[in-house]
N, C-alpha and C. Protein backbone atom coordinates (compact mmCIF):
# COMPACT_ATOMS: atom_id res chain seq x y z
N UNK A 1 18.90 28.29 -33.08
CA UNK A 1 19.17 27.06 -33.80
C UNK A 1 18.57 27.12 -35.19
N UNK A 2 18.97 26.19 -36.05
CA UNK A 2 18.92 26.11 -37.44
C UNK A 2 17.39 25.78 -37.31
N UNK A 3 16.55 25.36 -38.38
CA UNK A 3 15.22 25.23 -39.01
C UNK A 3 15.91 23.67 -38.72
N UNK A 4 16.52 23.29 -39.71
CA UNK A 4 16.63 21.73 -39.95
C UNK A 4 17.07 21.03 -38.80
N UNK A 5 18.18 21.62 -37.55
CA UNK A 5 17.90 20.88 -36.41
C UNK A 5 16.82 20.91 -35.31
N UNK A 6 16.39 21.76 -35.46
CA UNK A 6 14.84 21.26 -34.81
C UNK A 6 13.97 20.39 -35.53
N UNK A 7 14.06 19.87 -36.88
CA UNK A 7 13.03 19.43 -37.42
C UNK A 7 14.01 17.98 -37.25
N UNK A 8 15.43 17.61 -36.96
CA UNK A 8 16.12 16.68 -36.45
C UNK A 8 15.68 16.51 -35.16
N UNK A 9 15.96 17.33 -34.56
CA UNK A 9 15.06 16.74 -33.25
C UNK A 9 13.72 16.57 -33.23
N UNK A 10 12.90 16.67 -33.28
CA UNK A 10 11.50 16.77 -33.16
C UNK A 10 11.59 14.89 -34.26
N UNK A 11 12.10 14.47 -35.02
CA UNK A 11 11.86 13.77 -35.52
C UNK A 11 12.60 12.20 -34.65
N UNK A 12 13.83 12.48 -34.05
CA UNK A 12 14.13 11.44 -33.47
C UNK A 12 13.39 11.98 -32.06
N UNK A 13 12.53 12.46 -31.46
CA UNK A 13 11.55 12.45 -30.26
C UNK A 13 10.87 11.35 -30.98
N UNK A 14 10.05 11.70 -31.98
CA UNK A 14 8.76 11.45 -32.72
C UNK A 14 8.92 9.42 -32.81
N UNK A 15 10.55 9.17 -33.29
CA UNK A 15 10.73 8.00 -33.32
C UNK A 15 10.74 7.00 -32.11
N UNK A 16 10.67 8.35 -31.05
CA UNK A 16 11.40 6.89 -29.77
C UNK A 16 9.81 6.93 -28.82
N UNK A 17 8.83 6.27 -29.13
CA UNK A 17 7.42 6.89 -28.42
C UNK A 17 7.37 5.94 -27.36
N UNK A 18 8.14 5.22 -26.52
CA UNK A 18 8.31 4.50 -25.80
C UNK A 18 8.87 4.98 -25.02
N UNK A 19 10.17 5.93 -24.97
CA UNK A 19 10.88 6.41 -24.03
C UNK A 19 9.85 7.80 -24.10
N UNK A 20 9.36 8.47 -24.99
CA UNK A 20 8.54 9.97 -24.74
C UNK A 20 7.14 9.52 -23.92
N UNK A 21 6.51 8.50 -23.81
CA UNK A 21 5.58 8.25 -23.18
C UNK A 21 5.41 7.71 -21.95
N UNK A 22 4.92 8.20 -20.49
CA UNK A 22 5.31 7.82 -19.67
C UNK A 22 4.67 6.08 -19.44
N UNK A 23 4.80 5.44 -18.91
CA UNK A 23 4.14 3.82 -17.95
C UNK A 23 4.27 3.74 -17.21
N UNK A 24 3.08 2.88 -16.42
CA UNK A 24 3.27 2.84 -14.70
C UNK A 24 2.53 1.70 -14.86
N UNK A 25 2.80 0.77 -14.96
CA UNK A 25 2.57 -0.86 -14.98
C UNK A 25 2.23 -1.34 -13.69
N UNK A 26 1.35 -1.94 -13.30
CA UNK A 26 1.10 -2.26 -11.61
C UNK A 26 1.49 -3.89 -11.58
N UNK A 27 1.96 -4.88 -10.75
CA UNK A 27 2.71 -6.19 -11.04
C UNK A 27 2.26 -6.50 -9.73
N UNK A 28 1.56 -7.81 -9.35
CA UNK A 28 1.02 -8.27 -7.73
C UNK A 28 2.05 -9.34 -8.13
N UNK A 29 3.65 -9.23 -7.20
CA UNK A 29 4.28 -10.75 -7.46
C UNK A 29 4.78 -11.79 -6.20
N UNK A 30 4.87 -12.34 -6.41
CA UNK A 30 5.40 -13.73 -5.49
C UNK A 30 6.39 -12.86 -4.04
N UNK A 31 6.17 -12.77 -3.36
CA UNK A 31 7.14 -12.55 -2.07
C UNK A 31 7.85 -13.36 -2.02
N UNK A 32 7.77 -14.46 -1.69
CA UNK A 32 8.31 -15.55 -1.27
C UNK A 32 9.99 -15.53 -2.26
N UNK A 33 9.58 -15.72 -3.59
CA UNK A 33 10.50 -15.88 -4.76
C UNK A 33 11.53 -15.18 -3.95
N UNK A 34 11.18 -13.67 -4.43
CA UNK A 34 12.45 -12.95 -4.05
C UNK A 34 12.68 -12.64 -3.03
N UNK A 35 11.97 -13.03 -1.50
CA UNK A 35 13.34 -13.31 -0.44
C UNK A 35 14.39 -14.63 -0.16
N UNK A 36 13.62 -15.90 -1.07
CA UNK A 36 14.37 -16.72 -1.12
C UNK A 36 15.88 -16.31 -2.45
N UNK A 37 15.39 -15.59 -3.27
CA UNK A 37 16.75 -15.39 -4.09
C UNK A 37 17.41 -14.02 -3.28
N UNK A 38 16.80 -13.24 -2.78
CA UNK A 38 17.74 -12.55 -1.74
C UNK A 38 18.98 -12.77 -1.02
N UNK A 39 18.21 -13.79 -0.52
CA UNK A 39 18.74 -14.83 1.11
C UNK A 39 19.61 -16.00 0.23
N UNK A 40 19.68 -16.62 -0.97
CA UNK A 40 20.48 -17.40 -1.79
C UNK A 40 21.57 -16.52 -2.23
N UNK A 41 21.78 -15.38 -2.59
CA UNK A 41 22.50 -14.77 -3.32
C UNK A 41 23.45 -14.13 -2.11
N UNK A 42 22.92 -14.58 -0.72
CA UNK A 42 23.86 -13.50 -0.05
C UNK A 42 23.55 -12.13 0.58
N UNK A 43 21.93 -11.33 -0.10
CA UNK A 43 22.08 -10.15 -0.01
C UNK A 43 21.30 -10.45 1.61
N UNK A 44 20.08 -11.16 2.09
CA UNK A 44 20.00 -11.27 3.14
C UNK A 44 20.43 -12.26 3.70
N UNK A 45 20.78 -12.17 4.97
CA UNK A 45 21.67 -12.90 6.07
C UNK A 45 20.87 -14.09 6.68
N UNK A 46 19.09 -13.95 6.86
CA UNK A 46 18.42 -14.68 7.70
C UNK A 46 18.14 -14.90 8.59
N UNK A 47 18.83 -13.66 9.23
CA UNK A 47 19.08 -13.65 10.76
C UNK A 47 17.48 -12.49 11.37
N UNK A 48 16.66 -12.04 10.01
CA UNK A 48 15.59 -11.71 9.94
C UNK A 48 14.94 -12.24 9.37
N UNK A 49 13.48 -12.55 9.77
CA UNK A 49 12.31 -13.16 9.20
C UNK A 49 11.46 -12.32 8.86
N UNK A 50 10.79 -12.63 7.68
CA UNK A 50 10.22 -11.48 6.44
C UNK A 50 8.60 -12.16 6.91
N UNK A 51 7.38 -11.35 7.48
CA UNK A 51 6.17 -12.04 7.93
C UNK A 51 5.11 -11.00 6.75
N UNK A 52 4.86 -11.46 5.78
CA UNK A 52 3.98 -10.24 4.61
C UNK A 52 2.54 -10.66 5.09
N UNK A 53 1.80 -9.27 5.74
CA UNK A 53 0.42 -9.06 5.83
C UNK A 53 0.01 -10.34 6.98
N UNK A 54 1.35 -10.54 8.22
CA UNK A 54 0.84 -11.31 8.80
C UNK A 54 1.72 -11.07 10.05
N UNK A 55 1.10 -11.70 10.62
CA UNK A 55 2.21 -11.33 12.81
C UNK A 55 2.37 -12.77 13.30
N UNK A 56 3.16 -13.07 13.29
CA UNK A 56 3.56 -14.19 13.92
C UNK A 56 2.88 -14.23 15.83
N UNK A 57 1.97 -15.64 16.36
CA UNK A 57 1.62 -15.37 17.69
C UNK A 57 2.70 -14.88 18.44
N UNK A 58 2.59 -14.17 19.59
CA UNK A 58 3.35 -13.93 20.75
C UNK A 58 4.72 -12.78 20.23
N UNK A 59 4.58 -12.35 18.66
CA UNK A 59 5.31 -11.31 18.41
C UNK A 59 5.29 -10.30 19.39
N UNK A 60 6.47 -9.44 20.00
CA UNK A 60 6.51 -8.21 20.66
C UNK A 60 6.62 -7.35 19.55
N UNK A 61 6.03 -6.10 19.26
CA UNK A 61 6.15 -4.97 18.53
C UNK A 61 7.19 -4.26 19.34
N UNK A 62 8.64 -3.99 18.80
CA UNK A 62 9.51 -2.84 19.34
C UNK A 62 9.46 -1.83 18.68
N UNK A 63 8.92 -1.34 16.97
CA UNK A 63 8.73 -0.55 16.55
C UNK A 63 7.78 -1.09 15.40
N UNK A 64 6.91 0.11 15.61
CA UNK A 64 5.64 0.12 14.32
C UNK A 64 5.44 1.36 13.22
N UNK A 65 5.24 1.25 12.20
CA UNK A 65 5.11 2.23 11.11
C UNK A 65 6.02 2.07 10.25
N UNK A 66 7.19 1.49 10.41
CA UNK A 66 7.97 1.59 9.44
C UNK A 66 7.97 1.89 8.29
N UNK A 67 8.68 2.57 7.24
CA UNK A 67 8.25 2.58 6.12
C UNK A 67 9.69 2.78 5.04
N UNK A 68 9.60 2.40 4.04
CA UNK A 68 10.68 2.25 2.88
C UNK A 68 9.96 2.25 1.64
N UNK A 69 10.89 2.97 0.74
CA UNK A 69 10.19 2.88 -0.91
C UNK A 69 11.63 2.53 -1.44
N UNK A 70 11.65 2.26 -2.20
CA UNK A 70 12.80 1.87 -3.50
C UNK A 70 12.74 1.84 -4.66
N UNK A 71 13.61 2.21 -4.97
CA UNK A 71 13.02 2.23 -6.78
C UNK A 71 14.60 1.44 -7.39
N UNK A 72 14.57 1.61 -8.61
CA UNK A 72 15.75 0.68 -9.44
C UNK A 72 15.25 0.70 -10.91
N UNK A 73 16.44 0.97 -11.38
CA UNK A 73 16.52 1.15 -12.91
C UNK A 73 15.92 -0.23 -13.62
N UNK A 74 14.95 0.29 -14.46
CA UNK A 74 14.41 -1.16 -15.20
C UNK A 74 14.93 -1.07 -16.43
N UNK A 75 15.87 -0.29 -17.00
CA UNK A 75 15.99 -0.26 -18.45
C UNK A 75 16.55 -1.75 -18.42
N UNK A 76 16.12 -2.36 -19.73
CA UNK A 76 16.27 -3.46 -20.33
C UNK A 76 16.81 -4.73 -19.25
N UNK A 77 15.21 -4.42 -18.65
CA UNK A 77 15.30 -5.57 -17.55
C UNK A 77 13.44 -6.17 -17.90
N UNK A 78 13.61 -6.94 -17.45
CA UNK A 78 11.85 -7.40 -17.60
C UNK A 78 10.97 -6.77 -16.27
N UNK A 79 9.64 -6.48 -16.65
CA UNK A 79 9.17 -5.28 -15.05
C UNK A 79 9.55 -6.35 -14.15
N UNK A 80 9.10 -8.25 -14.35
CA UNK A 80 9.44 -8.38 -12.81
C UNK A 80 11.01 -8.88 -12.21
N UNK A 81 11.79 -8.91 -13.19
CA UNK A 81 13.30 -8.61 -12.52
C UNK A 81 13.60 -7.67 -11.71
N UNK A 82 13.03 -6.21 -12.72
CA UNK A 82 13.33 -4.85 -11.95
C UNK A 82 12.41 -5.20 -10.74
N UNK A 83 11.44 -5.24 -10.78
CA UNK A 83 10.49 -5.64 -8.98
C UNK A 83 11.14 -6.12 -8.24
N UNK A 84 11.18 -7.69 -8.97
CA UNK A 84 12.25 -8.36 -7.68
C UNK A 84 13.42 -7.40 -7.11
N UNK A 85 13.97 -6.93 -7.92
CA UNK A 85 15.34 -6.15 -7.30
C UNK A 85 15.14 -4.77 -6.44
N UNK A 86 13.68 -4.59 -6.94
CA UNK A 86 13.47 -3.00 -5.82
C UNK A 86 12.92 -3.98 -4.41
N UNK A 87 12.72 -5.32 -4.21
CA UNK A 87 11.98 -5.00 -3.52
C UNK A 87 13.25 -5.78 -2.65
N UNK A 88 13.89 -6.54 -3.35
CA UNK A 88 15.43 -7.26 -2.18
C UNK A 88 15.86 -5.68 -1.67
N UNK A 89 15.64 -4.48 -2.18
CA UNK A 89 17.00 -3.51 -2.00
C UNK A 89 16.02 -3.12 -0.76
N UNK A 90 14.85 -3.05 -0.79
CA UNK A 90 13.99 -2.38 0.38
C UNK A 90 13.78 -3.50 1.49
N UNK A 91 13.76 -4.90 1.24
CA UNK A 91 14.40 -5.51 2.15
C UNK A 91 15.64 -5.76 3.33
N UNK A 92 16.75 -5.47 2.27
CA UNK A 92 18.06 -5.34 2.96
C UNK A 92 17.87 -4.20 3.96
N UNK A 93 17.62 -3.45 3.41
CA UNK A 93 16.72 -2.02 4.17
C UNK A 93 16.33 -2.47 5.52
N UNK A 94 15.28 -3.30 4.98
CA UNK A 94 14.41 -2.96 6.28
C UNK A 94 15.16 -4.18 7.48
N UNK A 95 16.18 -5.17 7.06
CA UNK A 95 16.80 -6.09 7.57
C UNK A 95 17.81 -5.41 8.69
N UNK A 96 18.16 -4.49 7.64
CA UNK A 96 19.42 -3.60 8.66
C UNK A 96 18.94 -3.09 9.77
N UNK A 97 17.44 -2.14 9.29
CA UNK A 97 17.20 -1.38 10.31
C UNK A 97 16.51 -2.01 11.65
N UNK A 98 15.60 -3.35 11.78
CA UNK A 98 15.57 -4.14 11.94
C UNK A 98 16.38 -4.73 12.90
N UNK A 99 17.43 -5.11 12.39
CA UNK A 99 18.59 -5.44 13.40
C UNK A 99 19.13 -4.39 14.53
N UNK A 100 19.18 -3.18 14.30
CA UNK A 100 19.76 -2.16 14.74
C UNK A 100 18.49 -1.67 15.56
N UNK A 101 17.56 -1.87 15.83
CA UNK A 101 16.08 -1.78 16.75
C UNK A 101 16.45 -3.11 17.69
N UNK A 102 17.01 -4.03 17.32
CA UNK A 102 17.41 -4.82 18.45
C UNK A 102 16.12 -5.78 18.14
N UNK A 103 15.42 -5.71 16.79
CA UNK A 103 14.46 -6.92 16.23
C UNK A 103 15.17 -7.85 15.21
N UNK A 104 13.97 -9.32 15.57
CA UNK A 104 14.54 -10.38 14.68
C UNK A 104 13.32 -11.07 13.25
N UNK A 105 12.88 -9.59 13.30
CA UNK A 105 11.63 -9.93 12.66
C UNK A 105 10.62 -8.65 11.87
N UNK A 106 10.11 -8.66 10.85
CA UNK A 106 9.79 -7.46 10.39
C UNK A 106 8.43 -8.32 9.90
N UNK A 107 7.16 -7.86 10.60
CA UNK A 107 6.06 -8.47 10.09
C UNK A 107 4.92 -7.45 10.10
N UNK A 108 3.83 -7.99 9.91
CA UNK A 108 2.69 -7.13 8.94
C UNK A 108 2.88 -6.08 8.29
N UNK A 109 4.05 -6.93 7.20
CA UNK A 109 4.35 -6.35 5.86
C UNK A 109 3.56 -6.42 4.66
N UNK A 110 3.10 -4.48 4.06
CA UNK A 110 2.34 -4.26 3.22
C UNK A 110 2.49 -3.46 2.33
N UNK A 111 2.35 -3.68 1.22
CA UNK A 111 2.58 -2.88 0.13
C UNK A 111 1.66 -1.70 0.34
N UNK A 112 2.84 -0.57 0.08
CA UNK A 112 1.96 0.91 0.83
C UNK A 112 2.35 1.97 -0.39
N UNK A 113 2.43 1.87 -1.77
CA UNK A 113 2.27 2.66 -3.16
C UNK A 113 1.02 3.82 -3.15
N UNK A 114 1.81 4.99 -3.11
CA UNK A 114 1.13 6.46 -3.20
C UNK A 114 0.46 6.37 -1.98
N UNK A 115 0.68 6.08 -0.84
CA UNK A 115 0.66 5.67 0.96
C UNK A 115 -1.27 5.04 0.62
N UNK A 116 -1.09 4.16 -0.40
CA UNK A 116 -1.95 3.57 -0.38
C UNK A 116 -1.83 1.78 -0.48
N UNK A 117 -2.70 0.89 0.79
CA UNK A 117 -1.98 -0.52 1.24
C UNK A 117 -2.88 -1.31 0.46
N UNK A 118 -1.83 -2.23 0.04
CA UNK A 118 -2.31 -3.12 -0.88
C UNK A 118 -1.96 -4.55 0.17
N UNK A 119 -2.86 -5.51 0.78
CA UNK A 119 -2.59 -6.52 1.96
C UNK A 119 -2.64 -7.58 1.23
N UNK A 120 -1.49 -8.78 0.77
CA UNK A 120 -1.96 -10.07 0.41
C UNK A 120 -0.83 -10.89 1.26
N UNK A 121 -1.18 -11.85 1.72
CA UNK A 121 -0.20 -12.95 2.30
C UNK A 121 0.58 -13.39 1.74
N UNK A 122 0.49 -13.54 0.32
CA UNK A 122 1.83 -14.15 -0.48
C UNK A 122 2.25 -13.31 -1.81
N UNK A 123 1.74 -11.59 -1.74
CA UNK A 123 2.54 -11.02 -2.94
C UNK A 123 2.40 -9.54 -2.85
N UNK A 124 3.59 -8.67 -3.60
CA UNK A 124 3.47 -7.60 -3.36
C UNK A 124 2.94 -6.87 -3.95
N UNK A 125 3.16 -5.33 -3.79
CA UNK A 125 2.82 -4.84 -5.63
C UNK A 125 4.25 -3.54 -5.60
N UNK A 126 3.99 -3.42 -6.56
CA UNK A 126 5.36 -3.03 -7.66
C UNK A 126 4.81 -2.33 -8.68
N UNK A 127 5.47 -1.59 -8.81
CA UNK A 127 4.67 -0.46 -10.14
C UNK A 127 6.66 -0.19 -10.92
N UNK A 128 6.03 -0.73 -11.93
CA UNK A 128 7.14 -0.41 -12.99
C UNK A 128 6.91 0.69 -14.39
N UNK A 129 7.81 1.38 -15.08
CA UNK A 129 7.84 2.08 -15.82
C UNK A 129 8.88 1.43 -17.16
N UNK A 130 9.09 2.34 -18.02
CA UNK A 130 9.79 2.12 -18.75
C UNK A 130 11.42 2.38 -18.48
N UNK A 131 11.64 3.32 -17.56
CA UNK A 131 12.74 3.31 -17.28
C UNK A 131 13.29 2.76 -15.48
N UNK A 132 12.28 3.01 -14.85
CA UNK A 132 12.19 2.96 -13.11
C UNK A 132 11.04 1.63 -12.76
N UNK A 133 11.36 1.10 -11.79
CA UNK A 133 10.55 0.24 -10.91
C UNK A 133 10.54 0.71 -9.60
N UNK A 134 9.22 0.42 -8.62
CA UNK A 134 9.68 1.09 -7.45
C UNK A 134 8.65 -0.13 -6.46
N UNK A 135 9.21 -0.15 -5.36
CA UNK A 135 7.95 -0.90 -4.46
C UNK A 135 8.05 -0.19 -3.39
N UNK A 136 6.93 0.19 -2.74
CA UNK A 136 6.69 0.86 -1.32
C UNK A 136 6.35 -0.23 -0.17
N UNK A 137 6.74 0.07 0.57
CA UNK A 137 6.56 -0.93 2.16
C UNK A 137 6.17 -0.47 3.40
N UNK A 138 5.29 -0.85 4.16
CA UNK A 138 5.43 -0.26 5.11
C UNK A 138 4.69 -1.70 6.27
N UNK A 139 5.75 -1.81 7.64
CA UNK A 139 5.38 -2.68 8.11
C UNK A 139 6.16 -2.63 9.88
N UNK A 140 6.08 -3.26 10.47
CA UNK A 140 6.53 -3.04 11.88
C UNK A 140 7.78 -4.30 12.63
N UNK A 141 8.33 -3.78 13.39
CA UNK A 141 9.70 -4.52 13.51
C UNK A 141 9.25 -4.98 15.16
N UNK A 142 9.45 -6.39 14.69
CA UNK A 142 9.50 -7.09 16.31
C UNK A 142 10.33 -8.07 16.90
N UNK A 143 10.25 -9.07 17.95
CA UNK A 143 10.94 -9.55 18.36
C UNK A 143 10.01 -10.66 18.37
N UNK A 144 10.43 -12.17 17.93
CA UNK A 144 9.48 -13.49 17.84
C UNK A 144 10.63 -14.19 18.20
N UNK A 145 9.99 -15.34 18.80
CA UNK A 145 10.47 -16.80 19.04
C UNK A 145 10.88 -17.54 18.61
């Protein structure tokens, strides 16, 4: 290659230091929010109940460990849009699978990022970038009343 297109490239790198630099933004947000806009929009049915960092009494465990990650494009989204949306997609997820275990319930749900658990009753965590958002889950599928 020429002298002057490398010194073209190297100069529009040099300009974009936002996309050349990596981010990993950490976000503790509302659960609640986005399974109610989930479950409004259609994407969940309701026919599963979402229990975060908690077990409903007299739950049966039919399967434990579960686990899901998701990620979703954040370009020119705000980090917690992109969150909300990784974490409905790992929902639907875990709704399906869920159903198909012959459960009506997915509880002591925990944010499990780099298989490390983050436990709050009313929020997750979410790690966003400049281009990617991702939320990790991991929680157990039962049968409640």
């Amino acid at each position: 290659m020429k002298k002057t297109t490398w010194i073209g490239a190297a100069l529009v790198l040099c300009s974009l230091p936002g996309i050349s630099q990596a981010r990993d933004t950490t976000h503790y947000l509302p659960f609640d929010e986005a399974v109610a806009e989930a479950t409004a929009a259609g994407r969940l049915d309701g026919s599963v109940k979402f229990y975060l960092a908690k077990r409903p009494a007299g739950a049966q465990i039919l399967r434990s460990g579960v686990t899901t990650s998701k990620k979703t494009n954040a370009f020119n989204k705000t980090d917690e849009a992109a969150c909300s949306w990784a974490l409905q997609s790992a929902l639907i997820g875990l709704e399906k699978s869920a159903k198909a275990a012959g459960a009506n319930a997915v509880v002591d749900i925990v944010s499990n990022y780099k298989h490390v658990e983050y436990k709050d009753s009313s929020k997750y965590e979410c790690h966003a970038g400049a281009v990617m958002a991702g939320v990790a889950l991991k929680a157990n599928f039962a049968k409640v009343k």
